[in-house]
C-alpha atoms as a PDB file:
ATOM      1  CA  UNK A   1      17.069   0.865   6.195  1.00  0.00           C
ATOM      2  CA  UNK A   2      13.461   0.390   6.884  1.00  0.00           C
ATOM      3  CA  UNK A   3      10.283   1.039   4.903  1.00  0.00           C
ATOM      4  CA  UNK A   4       6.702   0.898   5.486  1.00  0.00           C
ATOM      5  CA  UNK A   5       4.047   0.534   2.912  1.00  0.00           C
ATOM      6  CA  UNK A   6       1.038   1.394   3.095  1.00  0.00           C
ATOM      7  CA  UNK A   7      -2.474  -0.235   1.787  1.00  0.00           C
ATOM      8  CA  UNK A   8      -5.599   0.926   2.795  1.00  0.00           C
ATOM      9  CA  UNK A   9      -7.369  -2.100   4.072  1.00  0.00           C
ATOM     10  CA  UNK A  10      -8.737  -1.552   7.585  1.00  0.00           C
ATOM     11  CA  UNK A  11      -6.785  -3.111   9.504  1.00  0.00           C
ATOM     12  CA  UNK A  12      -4.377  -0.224   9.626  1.00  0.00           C
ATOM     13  CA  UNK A  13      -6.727   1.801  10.928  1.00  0.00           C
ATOM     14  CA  UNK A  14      -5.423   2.690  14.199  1.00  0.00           C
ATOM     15  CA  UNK A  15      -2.354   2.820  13.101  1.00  0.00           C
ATOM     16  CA  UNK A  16      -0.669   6.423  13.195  1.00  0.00           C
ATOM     17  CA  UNK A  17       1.248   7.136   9.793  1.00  0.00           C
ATOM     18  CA  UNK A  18       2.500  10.496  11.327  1.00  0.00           C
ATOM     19  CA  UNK A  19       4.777   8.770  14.136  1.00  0.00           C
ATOM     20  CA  UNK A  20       5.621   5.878  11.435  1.00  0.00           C
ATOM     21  CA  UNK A  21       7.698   9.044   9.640  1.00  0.00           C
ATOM     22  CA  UNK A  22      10.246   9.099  12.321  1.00  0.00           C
ATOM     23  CA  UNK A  23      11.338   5.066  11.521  1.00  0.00           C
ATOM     24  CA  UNK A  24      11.383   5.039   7.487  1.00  0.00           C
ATOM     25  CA  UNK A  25      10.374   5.938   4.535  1.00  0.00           C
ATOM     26  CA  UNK A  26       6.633   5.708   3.703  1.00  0.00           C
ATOM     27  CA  UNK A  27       5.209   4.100   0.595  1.00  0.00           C
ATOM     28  CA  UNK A  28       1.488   4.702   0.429  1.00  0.00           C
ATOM     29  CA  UNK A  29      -1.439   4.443  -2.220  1.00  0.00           C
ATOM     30  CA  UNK A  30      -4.073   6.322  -3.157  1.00  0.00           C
ATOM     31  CA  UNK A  31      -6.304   8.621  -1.122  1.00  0.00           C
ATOM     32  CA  UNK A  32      -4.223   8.419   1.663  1.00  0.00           C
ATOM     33  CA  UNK A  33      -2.898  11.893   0.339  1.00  0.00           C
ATOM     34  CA  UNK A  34      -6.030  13.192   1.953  1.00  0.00           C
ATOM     35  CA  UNK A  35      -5.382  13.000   5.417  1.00  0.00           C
ATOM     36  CA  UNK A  36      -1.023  12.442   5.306  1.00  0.00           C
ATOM     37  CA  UNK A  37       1.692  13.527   3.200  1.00  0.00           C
ATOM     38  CA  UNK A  38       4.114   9.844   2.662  1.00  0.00           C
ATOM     39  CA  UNK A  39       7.241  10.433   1.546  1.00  0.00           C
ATOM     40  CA  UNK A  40       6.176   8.555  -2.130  1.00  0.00           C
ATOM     41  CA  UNK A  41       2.642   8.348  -2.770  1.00  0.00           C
ATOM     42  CA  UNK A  42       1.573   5.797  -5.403  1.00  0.00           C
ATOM     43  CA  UNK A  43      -1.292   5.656  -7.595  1.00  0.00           C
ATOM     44  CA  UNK A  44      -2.071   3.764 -10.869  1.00  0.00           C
ATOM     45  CA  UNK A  45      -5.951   4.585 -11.414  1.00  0.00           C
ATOM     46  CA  UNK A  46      -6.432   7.463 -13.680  1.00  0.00           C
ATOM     47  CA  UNK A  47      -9.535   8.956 -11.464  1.00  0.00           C
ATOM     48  CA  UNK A  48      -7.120   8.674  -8.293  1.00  0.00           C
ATOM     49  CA  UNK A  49      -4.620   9.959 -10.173  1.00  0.00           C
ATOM     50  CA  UNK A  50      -7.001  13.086 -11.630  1.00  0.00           C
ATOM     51  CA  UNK A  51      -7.835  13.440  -7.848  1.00  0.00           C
ATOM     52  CA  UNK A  52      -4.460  13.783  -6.832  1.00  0.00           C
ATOM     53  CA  UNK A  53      -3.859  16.504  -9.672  1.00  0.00           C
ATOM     54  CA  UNK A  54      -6.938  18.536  -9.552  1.00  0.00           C
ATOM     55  CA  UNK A  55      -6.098  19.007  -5.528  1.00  0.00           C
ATOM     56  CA  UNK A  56      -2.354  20.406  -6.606  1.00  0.00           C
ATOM     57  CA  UNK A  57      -0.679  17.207  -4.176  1.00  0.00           C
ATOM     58  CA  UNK A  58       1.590  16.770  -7.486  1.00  0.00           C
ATOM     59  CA  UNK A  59       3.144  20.411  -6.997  1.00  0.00           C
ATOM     60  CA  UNK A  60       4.822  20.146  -3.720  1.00  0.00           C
ATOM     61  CA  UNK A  61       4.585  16.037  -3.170  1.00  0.00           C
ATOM     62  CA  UNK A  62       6.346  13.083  -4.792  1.00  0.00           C
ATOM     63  CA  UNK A  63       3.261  11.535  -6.820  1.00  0.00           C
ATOM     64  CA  UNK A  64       4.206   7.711  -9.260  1.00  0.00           C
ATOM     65  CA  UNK A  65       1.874   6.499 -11.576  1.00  0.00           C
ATOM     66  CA  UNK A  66       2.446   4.266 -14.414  1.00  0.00           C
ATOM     67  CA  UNK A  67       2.430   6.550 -18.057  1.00  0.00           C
ATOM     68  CA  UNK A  68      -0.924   7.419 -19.424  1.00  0.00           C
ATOM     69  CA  UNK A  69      -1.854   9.312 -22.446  1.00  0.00           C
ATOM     70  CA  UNK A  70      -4.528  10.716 -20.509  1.00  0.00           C
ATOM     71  CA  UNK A  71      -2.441  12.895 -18.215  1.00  0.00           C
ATOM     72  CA  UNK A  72       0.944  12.932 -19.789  1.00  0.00           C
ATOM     73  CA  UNK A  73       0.562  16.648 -19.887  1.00  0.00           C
ATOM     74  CA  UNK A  74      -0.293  16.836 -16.612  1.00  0.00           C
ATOM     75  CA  UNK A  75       2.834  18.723 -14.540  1.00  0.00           C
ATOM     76  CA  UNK A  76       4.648  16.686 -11.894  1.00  0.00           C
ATOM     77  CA  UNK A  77       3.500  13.651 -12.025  1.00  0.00           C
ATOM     78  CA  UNK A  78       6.773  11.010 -12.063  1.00  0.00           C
ATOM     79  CA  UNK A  79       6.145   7.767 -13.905  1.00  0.00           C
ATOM     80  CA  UNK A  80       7.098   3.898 -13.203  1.00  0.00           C
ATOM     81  CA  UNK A  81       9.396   2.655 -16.602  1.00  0.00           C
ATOM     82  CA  UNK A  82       8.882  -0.044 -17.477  1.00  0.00           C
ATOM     83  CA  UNK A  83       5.119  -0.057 -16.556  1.00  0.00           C
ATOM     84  CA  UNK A  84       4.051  -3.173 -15.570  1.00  0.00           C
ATOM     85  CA  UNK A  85       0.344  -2.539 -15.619  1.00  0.00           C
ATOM     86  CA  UNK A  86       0.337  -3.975 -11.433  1.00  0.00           C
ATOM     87  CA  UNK A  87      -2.216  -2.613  -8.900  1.00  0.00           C
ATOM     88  CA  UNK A  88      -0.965   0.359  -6.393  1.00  0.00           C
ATOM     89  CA  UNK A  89      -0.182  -1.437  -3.707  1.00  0.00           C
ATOM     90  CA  UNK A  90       2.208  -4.372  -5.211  1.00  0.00           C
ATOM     91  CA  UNK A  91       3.913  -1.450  -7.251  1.00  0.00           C
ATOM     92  CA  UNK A  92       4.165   0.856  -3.938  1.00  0.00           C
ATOM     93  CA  UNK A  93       5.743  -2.212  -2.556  1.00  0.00           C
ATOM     94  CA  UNK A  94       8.020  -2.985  -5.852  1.00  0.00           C
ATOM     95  CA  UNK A  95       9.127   0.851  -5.307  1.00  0.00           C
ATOM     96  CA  UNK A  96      10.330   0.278  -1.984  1.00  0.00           C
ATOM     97  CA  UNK A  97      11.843  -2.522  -2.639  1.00  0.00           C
ATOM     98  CA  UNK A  98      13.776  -1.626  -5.420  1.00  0.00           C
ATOM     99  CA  UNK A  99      14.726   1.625  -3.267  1.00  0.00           C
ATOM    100  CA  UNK A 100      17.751  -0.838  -1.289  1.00  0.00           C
ATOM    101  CA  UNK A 101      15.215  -1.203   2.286  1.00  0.00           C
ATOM    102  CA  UNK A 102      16.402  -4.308   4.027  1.00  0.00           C
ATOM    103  CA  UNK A 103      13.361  -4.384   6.144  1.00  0.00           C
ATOM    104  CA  UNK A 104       9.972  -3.350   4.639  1.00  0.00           C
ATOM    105  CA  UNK A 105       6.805  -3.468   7.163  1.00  0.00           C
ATOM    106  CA  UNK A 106       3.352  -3.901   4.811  1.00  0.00           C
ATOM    107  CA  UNK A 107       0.544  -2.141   6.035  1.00  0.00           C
ATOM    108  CA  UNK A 108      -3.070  -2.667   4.866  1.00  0.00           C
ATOM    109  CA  UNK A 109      -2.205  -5.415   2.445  1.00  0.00           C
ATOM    110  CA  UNK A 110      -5.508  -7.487   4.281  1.00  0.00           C
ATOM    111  CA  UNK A 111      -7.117  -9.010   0.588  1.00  0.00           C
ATOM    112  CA  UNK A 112     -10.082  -9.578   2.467  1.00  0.00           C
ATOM    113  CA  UNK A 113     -12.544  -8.101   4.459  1.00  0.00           C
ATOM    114  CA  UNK A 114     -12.045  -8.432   8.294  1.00  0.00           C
ATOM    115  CA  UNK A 115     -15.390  -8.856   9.293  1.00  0.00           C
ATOM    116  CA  UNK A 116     -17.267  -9.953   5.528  1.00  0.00           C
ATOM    117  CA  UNK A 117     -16.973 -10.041   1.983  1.00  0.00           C
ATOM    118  CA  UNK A 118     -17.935  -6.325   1.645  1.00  0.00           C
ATOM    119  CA  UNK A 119     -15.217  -3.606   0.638  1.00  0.00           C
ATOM    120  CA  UNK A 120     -12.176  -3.906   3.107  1.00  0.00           C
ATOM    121  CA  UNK A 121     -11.103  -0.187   2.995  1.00  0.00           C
ATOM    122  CA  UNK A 122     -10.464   2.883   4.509  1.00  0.00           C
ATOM    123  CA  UNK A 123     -11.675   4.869   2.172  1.00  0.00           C
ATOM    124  CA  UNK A 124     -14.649   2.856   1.141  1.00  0.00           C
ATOM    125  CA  UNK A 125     -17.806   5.441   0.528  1.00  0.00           C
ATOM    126  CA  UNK A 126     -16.089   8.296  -0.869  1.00  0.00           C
ATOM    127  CA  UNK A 127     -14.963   9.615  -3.916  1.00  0.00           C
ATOM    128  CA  UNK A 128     -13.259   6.748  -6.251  1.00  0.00           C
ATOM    129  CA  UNK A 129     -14.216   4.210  -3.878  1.00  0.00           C
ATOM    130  CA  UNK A 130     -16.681   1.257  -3.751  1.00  0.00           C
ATOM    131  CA  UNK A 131     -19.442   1.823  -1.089  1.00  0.00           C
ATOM    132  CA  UNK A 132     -18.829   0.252   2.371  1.00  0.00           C
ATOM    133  CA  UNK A 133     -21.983  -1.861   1.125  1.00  0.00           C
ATOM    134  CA  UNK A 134     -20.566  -3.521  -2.000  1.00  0.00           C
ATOM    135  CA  UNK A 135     -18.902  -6.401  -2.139  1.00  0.00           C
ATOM    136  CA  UNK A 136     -15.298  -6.786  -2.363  1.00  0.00           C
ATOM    137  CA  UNK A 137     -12.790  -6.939  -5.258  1.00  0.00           C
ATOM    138  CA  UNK A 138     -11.328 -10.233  -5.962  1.00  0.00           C
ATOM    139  CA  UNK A 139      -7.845 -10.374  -4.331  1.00  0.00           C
ATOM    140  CA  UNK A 140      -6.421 -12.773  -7.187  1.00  0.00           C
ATOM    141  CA  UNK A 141      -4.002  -9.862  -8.989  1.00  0.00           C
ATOM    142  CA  UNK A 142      -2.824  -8.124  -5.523  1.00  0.00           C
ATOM    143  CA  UNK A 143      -1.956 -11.263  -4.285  1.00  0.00           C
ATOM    144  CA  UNK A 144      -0.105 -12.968  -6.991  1.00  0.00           C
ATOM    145  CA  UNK A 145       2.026  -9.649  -7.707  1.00  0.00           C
ATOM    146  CA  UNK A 146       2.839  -9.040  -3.540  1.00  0.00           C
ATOM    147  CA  UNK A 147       3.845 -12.925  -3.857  1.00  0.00           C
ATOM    148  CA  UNK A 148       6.032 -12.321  -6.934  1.00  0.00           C
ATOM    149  CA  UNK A 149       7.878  -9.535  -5.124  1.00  0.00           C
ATOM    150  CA  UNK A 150       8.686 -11.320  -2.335  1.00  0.00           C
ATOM    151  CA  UNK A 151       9.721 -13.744  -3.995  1.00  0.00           C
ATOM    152  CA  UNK A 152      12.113 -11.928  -6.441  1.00  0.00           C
ATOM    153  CA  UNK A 153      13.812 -10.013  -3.201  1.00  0.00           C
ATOM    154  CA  UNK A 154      14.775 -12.947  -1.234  1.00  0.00           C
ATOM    155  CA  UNK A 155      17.291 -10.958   0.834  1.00  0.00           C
ATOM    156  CA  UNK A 156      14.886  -8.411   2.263  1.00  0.00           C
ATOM    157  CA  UNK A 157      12.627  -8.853   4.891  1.00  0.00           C
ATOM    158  CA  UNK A 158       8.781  -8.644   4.559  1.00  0.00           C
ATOM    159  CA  UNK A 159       6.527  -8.158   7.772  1.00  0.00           C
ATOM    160  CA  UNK A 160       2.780  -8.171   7.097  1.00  0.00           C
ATOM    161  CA  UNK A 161       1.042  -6.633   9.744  1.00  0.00           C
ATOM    162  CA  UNK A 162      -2.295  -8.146  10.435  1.00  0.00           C
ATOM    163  CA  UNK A 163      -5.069  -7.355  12.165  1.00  0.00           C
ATOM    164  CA  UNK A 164      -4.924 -10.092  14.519  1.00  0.00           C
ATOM    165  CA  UNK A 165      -3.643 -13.697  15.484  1.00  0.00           C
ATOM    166  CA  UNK A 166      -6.171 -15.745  12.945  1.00  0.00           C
ATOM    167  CA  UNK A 167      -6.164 -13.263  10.354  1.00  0.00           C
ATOM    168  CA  UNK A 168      -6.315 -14.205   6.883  1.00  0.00           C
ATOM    169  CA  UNK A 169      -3.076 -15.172   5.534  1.00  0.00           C
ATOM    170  CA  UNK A 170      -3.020 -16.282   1.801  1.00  0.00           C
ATOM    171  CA  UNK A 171      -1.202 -19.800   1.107  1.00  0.00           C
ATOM    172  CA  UNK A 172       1.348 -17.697  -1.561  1.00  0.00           C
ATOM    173  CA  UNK A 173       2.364 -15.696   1.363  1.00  0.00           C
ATOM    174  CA  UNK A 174       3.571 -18.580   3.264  1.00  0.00           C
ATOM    175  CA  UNK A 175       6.188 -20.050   0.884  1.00  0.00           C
ATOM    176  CA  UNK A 176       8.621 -17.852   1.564  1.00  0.00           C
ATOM    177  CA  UNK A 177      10.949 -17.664   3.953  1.00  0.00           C
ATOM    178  CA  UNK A 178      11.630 -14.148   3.648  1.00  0.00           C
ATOM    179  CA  UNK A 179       8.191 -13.044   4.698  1.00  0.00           C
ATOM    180  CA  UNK A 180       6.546 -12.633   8.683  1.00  0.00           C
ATOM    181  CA  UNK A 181       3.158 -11.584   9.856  1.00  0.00           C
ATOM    182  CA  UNK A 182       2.554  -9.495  12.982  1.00  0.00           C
ATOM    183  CA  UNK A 183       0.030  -8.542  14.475  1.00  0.00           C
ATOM    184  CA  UNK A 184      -1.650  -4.581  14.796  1.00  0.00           C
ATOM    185  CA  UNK A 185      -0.606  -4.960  18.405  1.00  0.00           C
ATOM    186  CA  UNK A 186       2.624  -6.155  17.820  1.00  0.00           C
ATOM    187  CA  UNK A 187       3.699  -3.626  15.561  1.00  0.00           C
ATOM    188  CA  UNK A 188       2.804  -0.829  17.624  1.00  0.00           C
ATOM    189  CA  UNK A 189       4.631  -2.107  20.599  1.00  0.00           C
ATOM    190  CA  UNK A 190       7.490  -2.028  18.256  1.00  0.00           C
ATOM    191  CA  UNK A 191       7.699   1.071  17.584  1.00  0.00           C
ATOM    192  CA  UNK A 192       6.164   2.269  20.747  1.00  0.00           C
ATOM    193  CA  UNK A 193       2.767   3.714  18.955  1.00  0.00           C
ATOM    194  CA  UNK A 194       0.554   2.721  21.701  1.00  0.00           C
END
């Protein structure tokens, strides 16, 4: 069983999530509701999460988020139990890996910027996102809960795909045995996205 989860850092983006559907189950965070439907979406901040709700994706979509007194009343929503307070993309990756996947391809998981030290996502400009001028959020949490993961699921496979050959890859990340990067390229000539 394979999964893919999905981060919006840029390096996924020429990546098509619609022909992903077809391989696994899709794990994806945040405003990526707005332009495709993943078979779990994940979201943890409340004004992502009031996005998500005020648009109606709840009603006909699978939509986690960790328990808030803020939209308990809200209808649909499922919640993570126990909450462990993580960022959307380790807990979209916790999800899947808790869901039995023996392989589990991360998309978007970058930590840093490609090209600087200014916001490294998709969705940067819009609403409940940074501008594409600011500078970046520190990495520290996202990384230290991916590494945990992966290091708690010994038996699955991780592949990080990454933008290219020399991208950043975070010293955590290369303890474990059960982890691989990939490159954009490579991945799409897996699957025969090209």
């Amino acid at each position: 069983m394979t999964a893919f989860v999905i981060g919006n850092g840029t390096s996924r983006k020429d990546i098509s999530l619609k022909t992903l559907k077809q391989y696994g189950k899709i794990y994806a965070c945040n405003a990526v509701y707005r332009e495709f439907d993943p078979d779990y979406l994940i979201a943890v901040d409340a004004k992502m999460v009031f996005e998500i709700c005020k648009a109606g994706y709840q009603q006909k979509h699978e939509v986690w988020t960790n328990p808030n007194q803020a939209y308990s009343k809200l209808a649909r929503l499922n919640f993570f139990h126990p909450n462990r307070g993580w960022s959307s993309g380790p807990t979209a990756l916790n999800m899947a890996s808790e869901h039995g996947h023996e392989t589990i391809y991360i998309l978007g998981f970058d930590f840093v910027g490609t090209e600087t030290d200014k916001i490294n996502n998709i969705f940067a400009g819009t609403a409940n996102y940074k501008k594409a001028t600011e500078k970046a959020t520190y990495y520290g949490n996202w990384l230290r809960q991916t590494a945990l993961i992966i290091q708690q699921n010994s038996k699955k496979r991780y592949i990080r795909v990454v933008e290219k050959e020399d991208s950043f890859i975070p010293e955590p990340l290369s303890r474990y045995g059960n982890i691989s990067h990939i490159t954009v390229e490579e991945f799409k000539n897996s699957f025969n996205l090209q």
